[in-house]
N, C-alpha and C. Protein backbone atom coordinates (compact mmCIF):
# COMPACT_ATOMS: atom_id res chain seq x y z
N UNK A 1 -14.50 -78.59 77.43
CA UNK A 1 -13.38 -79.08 76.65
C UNK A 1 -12.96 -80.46 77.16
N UNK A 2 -12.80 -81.37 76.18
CA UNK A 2 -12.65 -83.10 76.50
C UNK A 2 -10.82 -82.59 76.96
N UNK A 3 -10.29 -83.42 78.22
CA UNK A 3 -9.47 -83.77 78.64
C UNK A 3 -8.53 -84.08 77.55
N UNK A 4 -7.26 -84.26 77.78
CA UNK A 4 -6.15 -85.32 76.51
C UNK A 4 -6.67 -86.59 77.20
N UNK A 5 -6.69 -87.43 78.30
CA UNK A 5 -7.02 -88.53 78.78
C UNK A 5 -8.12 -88.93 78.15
N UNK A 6 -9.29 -88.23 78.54
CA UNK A 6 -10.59 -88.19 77.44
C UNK A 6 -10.52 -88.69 76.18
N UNK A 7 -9.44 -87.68 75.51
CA UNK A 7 -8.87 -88.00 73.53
C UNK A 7 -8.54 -89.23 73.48
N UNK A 8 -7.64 -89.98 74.51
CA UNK A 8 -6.62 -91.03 74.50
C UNK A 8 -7.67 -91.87 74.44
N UNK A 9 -8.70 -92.04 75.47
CA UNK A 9 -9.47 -92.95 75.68
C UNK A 9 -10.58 -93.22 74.79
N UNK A 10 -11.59 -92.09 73.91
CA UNK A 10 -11.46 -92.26 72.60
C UNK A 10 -11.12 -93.21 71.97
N UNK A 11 -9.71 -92.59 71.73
CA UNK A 11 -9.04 -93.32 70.59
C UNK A 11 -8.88 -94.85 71.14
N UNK A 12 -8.16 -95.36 72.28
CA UNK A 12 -8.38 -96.63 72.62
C UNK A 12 -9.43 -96.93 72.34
N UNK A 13 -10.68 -96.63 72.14
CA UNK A 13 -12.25 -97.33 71.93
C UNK A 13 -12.29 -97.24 70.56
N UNK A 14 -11.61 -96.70 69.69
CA UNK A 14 -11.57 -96.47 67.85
C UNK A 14 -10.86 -98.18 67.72
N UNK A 15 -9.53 -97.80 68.63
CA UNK A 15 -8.54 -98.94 68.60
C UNK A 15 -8.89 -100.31 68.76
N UNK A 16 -9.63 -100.48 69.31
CA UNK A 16 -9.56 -101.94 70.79
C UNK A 16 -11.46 -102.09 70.97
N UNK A 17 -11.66 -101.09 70.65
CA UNK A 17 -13.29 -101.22 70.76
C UNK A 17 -13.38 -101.73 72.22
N UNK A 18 -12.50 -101.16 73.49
CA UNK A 18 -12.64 -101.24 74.77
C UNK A 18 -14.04 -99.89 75.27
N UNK A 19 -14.39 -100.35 76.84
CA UNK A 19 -14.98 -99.45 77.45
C UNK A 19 -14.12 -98.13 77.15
N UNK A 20 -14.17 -97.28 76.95
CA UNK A 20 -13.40 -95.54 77.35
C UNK A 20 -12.71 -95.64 79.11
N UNK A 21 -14.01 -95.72 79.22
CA UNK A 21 -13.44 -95.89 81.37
C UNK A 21 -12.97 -96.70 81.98
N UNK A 22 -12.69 -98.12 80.82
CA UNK A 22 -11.56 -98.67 81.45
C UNK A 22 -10.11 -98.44 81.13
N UNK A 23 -10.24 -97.51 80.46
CA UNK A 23 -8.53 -96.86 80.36
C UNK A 23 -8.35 -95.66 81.14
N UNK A 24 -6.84 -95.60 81.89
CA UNK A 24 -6.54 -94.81 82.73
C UNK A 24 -5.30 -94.69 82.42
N UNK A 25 -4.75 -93.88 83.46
CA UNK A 25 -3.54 -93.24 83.59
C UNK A 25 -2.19 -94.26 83.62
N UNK A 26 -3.12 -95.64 84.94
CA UNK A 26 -1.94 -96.43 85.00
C UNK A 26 -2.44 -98.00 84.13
N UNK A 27 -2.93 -97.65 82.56
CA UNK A 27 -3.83 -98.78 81.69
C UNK A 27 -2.05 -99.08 81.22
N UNK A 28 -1.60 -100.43 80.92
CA UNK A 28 -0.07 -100.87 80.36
C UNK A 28 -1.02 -101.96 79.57
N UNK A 29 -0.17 -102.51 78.58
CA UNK A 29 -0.71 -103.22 76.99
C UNK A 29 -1.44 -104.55 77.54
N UNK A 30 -0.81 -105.00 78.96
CA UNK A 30 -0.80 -106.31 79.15
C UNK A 30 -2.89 -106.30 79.85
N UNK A 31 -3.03 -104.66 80.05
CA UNK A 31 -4.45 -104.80 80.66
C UNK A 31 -5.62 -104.43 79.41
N UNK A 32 -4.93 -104.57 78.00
CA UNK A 32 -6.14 -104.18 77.16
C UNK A 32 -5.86 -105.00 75.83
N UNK A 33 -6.90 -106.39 75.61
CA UNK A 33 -6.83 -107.15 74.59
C UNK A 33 -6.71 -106.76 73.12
N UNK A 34 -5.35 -107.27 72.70
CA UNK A 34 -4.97 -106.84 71.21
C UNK A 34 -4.47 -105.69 71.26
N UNK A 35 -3.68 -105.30 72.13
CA UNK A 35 -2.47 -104.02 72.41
C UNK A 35 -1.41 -104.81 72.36
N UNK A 36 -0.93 -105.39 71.25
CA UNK A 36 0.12 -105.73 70.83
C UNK A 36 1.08 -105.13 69.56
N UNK A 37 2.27 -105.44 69.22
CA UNK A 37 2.94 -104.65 67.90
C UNK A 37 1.82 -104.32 67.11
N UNK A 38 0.81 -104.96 66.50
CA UNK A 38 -0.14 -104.73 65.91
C UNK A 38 -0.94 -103.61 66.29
N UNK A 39 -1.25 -103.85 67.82
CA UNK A 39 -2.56 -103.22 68.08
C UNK A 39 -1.83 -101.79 67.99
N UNK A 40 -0.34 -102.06 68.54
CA UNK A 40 0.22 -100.77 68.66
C UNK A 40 0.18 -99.82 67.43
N UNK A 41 0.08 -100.06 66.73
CA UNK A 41 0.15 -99.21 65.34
C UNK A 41 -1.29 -98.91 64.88
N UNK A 42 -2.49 -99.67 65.19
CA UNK A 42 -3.82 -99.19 65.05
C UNK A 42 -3.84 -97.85 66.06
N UNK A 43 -3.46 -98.17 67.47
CA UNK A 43 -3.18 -97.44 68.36
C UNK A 43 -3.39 -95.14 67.74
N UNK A 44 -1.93 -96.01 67.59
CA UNK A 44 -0.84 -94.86 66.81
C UNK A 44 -1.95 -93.90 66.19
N UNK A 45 -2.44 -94.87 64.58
CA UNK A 45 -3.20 -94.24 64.02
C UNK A 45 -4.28 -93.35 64.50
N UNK A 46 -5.37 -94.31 65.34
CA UNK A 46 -6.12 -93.75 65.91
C UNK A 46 -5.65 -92.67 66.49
N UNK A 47 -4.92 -92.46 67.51
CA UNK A 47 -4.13 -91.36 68.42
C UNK A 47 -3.96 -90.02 67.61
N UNK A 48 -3.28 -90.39 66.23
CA UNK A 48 -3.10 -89.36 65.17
C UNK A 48 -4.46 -88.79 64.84
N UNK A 49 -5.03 -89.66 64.12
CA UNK A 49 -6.44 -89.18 63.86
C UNK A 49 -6.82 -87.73 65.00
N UNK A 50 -6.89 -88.82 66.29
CA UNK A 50 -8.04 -87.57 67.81
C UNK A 50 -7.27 -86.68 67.44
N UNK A 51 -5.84 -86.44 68.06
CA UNK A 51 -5.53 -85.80 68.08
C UNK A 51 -4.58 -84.55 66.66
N UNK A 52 -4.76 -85.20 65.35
CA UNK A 52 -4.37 -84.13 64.72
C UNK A 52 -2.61 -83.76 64.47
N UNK A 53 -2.08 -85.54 65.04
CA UNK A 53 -0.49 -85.03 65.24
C UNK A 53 0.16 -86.19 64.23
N UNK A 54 1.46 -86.18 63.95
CA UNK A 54 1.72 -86.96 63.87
C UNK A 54 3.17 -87.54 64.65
N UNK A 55 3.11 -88.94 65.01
CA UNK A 55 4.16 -89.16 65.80
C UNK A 55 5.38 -89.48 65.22
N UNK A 56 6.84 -89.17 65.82
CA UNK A 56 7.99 -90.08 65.08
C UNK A 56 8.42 -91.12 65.95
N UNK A 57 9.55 -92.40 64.90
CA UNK A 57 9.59 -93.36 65.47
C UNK A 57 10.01 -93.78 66.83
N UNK A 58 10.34 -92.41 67.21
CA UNK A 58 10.88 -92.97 68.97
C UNK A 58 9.64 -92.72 69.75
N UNK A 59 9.00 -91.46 69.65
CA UNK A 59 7.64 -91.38 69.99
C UNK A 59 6.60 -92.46 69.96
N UNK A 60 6.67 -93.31 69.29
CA UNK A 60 6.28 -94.45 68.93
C UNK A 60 6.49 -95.93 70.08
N UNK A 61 7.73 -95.32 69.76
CA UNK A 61 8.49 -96.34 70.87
C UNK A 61 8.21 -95.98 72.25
N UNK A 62 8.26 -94.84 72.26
CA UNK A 62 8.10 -94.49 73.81
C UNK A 62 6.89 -94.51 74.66
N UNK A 63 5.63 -94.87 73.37
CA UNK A 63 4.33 -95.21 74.14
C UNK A 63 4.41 -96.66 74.72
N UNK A 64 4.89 -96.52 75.68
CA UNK A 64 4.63 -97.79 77.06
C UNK A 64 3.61 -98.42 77.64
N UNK A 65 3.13 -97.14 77.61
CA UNK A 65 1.67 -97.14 78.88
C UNK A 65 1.16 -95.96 78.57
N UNK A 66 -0.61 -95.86 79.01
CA UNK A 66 -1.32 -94.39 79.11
C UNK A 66 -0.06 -93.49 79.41
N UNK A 67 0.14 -93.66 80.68
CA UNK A 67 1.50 -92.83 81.16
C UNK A 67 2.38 -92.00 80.08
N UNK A 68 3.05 -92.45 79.75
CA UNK A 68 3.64 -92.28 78.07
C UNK A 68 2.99 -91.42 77.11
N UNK A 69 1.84 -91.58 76.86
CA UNK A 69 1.41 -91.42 75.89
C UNK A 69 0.42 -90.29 76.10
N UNK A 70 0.47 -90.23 77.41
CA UNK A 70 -0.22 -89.16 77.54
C UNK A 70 0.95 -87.59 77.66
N UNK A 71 2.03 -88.23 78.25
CA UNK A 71 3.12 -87.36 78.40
C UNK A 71 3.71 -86.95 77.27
N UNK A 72 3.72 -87.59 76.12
CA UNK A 72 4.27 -87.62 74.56
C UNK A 72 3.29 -86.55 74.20
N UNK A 73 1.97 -86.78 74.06
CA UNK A 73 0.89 -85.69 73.46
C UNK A 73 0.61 -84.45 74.18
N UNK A 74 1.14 -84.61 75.40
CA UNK A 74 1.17 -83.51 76.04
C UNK A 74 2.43 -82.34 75.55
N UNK A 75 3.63 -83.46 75.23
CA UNK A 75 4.34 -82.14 75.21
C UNK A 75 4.10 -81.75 73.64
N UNK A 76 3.57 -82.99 72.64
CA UNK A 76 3.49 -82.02 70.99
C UNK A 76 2.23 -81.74 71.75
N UNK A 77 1.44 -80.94 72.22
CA UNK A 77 0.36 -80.04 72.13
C UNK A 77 1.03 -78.74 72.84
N UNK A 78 2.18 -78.68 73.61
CA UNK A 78 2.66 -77.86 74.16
C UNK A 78 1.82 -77.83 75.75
N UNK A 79 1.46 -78.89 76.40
CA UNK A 79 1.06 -78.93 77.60
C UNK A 79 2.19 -79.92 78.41
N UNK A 80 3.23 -79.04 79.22
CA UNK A 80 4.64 -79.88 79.65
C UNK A 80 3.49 -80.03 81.01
């Protein structure tokens, strides 16, 4: 079974067409080209897509960093 980190990183490579393994836990916008308002909402999508969810606008907001966003999908999957 693929990790949520795994999913995330995925989807960053749908997103950003980055390596997978260069995203981590402590990856923030300023370390992955075209993670901006823009990228943020390709982001999003992608994220929705892996994972099957959909986010609301604070959820949105609250993706900061991997950090975030991994903690956001963790709790809609029900993994606190």
């Amino acid at each position: 079974m693929q990790t949520i980190l795994g999913r995330v990183q995925k989807a960053f490579n749908l997103a950003f067409d980055v390596d997978p393994n260069a995203i981590t836990i402590d990856t923030v916008p300023e370390d992955v080209k075209g993670w901006d308002s823009m990228g943020h909402v390709t982001l999003a999508s992608s994220l929705e897509q892996e994972f099957d969810l959909v986010f609301d606008v604070q959820e949105l907001m609250d993706m900061e960093n991997v950090r975030q966003i991994l903690k956001i999908i963790g709790s809609k999957l029900g993994q606190h």
